[in-house]
C-alpha atoms as a PDB file:
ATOM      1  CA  UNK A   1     -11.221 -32.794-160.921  1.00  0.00           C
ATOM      2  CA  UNK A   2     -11.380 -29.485-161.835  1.00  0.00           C
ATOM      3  CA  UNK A   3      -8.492 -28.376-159.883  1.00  0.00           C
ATOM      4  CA  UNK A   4      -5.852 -31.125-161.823  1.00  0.00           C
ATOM      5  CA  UNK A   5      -7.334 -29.418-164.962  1.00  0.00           C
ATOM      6  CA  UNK A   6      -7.508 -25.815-164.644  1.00  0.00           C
ATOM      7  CA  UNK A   7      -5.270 -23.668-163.304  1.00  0.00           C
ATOM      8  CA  UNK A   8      -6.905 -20.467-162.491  1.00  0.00           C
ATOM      9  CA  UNK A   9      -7.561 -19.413-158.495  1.00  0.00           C
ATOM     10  CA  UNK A  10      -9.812 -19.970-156.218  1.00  0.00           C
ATOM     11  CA  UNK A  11     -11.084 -16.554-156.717  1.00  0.00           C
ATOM     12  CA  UNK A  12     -11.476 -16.903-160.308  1.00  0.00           C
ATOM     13  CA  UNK A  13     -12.945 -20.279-159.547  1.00  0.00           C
ATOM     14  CA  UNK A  14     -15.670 -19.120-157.083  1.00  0.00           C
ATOM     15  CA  UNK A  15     -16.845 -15.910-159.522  1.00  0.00           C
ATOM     16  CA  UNK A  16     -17.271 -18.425-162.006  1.00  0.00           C
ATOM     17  CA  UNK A  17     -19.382 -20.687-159.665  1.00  0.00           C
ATOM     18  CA  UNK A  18     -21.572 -17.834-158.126  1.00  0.00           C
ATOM     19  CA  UNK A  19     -21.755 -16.901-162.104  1.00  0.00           C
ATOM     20  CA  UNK A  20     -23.279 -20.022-163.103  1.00  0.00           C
ATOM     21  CA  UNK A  21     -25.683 -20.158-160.137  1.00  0.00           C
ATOM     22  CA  UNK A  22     -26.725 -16.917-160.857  1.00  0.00           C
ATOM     23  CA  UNK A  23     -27.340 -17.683-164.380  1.00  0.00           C
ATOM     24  CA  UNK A  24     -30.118 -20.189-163.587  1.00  0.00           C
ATOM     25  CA  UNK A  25     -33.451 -19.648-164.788  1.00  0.00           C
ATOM     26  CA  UNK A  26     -35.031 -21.435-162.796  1.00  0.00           C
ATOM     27  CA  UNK A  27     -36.139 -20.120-159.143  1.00  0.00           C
ATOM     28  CA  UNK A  28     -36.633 -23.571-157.672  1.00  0.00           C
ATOM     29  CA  UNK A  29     -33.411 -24.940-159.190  1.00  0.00           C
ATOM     30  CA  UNK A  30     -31.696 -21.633-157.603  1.00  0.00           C
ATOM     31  CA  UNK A  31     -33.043 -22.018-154.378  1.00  0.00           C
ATOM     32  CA  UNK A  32     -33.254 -25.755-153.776  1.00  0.00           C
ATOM     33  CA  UNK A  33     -29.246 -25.903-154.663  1.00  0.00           C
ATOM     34  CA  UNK A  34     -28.876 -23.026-152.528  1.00  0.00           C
ATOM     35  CA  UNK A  35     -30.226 -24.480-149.872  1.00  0.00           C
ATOM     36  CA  UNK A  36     -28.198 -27.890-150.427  1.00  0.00           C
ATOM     37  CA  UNK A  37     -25.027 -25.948-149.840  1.00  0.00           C
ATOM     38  CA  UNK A  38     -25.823 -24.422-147.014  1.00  0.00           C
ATOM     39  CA  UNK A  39     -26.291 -28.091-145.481  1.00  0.00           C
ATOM     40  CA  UNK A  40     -30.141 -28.373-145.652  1.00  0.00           C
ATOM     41  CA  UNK A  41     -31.308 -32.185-146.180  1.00  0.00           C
ATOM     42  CA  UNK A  42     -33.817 -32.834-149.157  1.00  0.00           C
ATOM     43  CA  UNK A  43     -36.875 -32.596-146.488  1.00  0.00           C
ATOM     44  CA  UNK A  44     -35.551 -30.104-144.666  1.00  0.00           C
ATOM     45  CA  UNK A  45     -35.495 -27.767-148.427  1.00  0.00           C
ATOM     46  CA  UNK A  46     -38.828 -29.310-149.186  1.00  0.00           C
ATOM     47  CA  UNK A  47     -40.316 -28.326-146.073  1.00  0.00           C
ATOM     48  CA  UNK A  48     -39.000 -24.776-146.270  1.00  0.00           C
ATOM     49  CA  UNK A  49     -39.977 -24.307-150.196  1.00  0.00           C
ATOM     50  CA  UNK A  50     -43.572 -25.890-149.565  1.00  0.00           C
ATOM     51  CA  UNK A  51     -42.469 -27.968-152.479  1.00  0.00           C
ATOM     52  CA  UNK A  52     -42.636 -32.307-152.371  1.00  0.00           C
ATOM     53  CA  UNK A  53     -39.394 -34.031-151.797  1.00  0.00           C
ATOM     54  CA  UNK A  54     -39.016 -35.403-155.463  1.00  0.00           C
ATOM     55  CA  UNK A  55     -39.086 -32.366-156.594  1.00  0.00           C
ATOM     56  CA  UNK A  56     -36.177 -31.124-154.560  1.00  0.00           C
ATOM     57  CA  UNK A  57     -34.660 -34.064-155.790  1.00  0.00           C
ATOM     58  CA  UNK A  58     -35.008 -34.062-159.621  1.00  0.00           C
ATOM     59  CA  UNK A  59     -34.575 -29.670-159.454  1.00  0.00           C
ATOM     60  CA  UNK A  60     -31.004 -30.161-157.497  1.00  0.00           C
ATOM     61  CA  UNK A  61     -30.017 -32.848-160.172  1.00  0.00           C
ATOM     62  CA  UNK A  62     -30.953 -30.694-162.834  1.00  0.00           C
ATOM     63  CA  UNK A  63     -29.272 -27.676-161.348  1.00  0.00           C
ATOM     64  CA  UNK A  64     -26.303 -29.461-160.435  1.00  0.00           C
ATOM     65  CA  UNK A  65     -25.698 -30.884-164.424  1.00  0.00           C
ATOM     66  CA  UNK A  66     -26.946 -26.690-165.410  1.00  0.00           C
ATOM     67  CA  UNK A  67     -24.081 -25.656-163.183  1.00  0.00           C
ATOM     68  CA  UNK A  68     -21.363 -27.699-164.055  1.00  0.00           C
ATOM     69  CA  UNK A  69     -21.933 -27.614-167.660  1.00  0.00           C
ATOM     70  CA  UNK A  70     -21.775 -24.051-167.449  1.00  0.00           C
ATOM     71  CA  UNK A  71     -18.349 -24.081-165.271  1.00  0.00           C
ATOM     72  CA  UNK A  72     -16.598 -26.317-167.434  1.00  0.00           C
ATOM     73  CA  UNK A  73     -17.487 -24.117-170.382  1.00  0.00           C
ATOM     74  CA  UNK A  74     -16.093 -21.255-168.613  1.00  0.00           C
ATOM     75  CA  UNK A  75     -13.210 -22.801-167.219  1.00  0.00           C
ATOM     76  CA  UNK A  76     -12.004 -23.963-170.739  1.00  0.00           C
ATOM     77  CA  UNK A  77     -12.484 -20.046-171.731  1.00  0.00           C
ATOM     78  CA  UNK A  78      -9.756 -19.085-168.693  1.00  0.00           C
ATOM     79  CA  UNK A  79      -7.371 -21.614-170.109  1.00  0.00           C
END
């Protein structure tokens, strides 16, 4: 986890987070993971974003990998 393996705060940690997301390129990516953390199901984003399910689906899993890629790269640059 990346708590065990960095040792930076929480503030640090969340910059680097809201960094990442904002770094997306992608507005669907953006706002379907967006959504996700606020607590919205996958039909309850689709139905919002006029978008189908499956694509909620495979734009959260590509904006989660986007996201975490990108904090672990930062997180081994506050080492």
């Amino acid at each position: 986890m990346i708590e065990n393996e960095y040792k930076i705060s929480i503030r640090e940690k969340y910059k680097i987070a809201q960094l990442c997301l904002s770094m997306l390129n992608n507005e669907n990516q953006k706002s379907v993971l967006t959504l996700f953390a606020d607590g919205l199901k996958y039909n309850e984003i689709a139905d919002r974003l006029d978008i189908p399910q499956g694509t909620v689906m495979s734009s959260l899993a590509r904006a989660r990998i986007k996201v975490a890629e990108c904090i672990k790269k930062r997180l081994k640059n506050e080492k």
